[in-house]
Protein backbone atom coordinates (compact mmCIF):
# COMPACT_ATOMS: atom_id res chain seq x y z
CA UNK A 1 -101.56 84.66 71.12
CA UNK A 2 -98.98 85.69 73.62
CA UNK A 3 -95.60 84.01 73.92
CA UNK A 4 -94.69 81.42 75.70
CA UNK A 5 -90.91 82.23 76.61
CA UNK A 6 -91.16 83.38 80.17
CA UNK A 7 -87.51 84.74 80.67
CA UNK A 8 -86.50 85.60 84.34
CA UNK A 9 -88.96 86.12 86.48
CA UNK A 10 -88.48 86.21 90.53
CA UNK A 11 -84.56 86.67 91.16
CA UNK A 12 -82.33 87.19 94.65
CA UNK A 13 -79.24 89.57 94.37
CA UNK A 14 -77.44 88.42 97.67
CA UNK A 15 -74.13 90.25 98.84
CA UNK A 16 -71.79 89.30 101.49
CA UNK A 17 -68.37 90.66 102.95
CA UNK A 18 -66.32 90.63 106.26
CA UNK A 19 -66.35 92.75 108.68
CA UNK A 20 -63.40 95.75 108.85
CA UNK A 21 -60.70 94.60 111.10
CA UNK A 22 -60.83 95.39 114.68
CA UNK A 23 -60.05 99.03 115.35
CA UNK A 24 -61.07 100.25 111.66
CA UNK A 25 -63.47 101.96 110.26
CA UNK A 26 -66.84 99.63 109.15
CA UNK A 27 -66.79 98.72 105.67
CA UNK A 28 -70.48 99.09 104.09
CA UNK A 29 -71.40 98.47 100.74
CA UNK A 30 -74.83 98.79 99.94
CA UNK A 31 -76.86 96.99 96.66
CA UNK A 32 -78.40 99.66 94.07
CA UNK A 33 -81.06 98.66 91.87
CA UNK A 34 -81.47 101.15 88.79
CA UNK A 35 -84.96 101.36 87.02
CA UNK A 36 -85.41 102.45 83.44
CA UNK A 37 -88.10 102.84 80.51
CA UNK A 38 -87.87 101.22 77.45
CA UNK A 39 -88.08 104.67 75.71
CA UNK A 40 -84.53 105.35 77.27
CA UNK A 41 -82.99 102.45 78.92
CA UNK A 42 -79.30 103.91 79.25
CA UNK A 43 -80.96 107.66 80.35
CA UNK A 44 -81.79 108.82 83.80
CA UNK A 45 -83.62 106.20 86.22
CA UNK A 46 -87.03 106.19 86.36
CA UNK A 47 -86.63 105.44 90.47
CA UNK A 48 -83.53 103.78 92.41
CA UNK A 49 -84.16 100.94 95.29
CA UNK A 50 -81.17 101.46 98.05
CA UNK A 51 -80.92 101.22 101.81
CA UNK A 52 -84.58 102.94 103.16
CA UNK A 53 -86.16 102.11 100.03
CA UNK A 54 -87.84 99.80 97.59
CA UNK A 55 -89.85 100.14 94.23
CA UNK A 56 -93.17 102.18 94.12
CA UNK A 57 -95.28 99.61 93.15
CA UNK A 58 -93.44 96.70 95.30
CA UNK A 59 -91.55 94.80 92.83
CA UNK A 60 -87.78 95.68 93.85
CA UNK A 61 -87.26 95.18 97.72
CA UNK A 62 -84.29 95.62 99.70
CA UNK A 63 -85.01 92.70 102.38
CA UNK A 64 -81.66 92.66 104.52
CA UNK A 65 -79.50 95.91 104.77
CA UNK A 66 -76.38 95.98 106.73
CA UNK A 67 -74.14 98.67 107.59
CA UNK A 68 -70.91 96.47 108.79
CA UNK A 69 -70.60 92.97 107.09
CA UNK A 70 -71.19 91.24 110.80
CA UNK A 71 -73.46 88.19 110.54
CA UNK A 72 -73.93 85.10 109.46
CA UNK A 73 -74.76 84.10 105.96
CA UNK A 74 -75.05 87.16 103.16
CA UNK A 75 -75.43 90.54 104.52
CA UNK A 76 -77.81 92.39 101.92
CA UNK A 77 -80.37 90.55 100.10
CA UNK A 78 -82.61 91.95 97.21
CA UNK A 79 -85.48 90.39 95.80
CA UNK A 80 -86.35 91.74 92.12
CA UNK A 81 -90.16 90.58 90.55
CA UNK A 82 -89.20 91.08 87.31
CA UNK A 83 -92.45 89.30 86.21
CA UNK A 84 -94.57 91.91 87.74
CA UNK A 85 -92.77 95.25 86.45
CA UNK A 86 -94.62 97.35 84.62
CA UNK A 87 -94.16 96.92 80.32
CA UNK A 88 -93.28 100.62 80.77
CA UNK A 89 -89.63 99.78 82.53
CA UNK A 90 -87.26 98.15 79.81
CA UNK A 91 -83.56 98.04 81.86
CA UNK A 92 -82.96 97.05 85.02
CA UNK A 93 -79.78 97.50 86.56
CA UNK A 94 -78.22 96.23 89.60
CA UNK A 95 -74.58 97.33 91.40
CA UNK A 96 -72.83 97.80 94.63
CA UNK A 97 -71.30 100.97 95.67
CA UNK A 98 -68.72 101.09 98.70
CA UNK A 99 -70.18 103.87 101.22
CA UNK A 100 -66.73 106.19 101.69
CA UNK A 101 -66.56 107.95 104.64
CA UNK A 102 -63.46 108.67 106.66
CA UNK A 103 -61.08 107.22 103.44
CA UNK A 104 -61.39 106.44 100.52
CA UNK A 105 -62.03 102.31 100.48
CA UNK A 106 -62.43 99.83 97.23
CA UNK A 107 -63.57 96.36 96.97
CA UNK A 108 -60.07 95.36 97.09
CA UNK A 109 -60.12 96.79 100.79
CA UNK A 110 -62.68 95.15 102.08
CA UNK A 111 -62.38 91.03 102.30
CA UNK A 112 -64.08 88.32 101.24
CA UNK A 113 -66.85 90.26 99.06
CA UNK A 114 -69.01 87.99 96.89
CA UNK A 115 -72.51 88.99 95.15
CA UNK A 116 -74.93 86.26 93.98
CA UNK A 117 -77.42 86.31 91.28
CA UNK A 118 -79.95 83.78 91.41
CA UNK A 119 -83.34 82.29 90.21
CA UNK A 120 -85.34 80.28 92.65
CA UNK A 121 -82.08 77.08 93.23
CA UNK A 122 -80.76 78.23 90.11
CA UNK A 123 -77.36 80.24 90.39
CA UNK A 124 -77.33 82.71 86.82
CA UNK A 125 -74.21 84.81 88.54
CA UNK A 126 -71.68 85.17 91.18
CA UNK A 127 -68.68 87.51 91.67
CA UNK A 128 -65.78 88.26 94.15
CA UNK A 129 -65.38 92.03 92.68
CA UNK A 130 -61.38 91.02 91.77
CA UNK A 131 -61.88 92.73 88.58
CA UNK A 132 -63.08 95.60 89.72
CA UNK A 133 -60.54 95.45 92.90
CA UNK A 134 -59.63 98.99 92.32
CA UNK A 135 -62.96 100.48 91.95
CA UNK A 136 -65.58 102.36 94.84
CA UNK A 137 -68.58 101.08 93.14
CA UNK A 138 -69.24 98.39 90.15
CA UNK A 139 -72.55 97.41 88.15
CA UNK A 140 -73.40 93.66 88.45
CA UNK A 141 -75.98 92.34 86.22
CA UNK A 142 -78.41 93.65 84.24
CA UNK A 143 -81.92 93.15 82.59
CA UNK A 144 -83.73 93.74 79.73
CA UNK A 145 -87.08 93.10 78.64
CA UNK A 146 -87.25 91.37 75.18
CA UNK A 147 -89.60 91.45 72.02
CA UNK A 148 -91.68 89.03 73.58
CA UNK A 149 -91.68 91.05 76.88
CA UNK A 150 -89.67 88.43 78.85
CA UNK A 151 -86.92 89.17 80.57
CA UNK A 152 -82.88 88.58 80.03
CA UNK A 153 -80.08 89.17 81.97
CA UNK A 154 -76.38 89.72 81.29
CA UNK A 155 -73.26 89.66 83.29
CA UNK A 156 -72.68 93.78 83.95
CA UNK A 157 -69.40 93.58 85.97
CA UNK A 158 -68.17 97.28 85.39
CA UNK A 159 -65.76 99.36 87.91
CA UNK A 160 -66.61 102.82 88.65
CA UNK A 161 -64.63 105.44 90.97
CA UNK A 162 -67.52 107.01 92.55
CA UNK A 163 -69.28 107.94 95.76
CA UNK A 164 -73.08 106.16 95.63
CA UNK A 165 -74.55 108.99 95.08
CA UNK A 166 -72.53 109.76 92.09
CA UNK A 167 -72.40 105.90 91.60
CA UNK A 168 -76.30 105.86 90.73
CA UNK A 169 -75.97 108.66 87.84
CA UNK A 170 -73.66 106.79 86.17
CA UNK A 171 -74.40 103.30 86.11
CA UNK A 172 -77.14 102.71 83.37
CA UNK A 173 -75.00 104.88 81.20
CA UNK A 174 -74.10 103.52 77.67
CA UNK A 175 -71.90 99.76 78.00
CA UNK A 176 -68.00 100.11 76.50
């Protein structure tokens, strides 16, 4: 008989900022979503869904992507099937990395940044990045399959100094 705790299942990882003041360079941050196997869920990622990109088998999409913050409402949107992932994956996790171009710019440089976690109505997480003001890049929440093969999540906010690319090597590494 299989168990009847369902866990998360569909969930919406919104992010929103302002656009760079007039004159400056265009502030883009960009949502990472980290896939791993239960064999080694703080190793290397199985596969990565970014700007250009979503999950082999459909289950992590990037639906909005936005280079510039300009719009109304949030400005990247990712949808995560959680339900649907292969048993195979154990670990998802999900962060936002600052792209740095011409300077080097944090999330304390860029206003108004705000990332939402959320279940159908239901709101499991949202954050302004003012603990990780400092930082180029920052894990948000993660997920983990469980016993029963449902799936949790946890708060994940964690502060990196690193480019994206560098950003997505080190963000499934082992929790302080």
């Amino acid at each position: 008989m299989g168990s009847l705790n369902k866990g998360v299942g569909k969930v919406e990882v919104s992010l929103k900022w302002d656009p760079s003041p007039a004159g400056a360079p265009d502030h883009d941050l960009d949502l990472i979503a980290a896939v791993y196997p239960v064999a080694e869920p703080q190793g290397t990622p199985v596969y990565l869904v970014h700007f250009d990109s979503r999950s082999p088998d459909g289950t992590i999409t990037l639906n909005r992507d936005s280079r510039n913050g300009q719009g109304f409402g949030v400005d990247e949107s990712m949808t995560l099937e959680l339900q649907r992932l292969a048993p195979a994956y154990g670990r998802v996790v999900v962060g936002v990395a600052v792209q740095q171009r011409e300077s080097r710019i944090a999330f304390g440089d860029v206003a108004n940044t705000r990332v939402t976690v959320k279940e159908g109505y239901d709101e499991l997480e949202s954050h302004d990045f003012t603990d990780v003001a400092g930082a180029t890049a920052a894990t948000v929440v993660e997920f983990t399959r469980d016993a029963t093969g449902g799936w949790e999540y946890r708060r994940a906010i964690r502060g990196f100094d690193a480019d994206p690319q560098s950003f997505t090597t080190l963000m499934g590494g082992p929790r302080p």
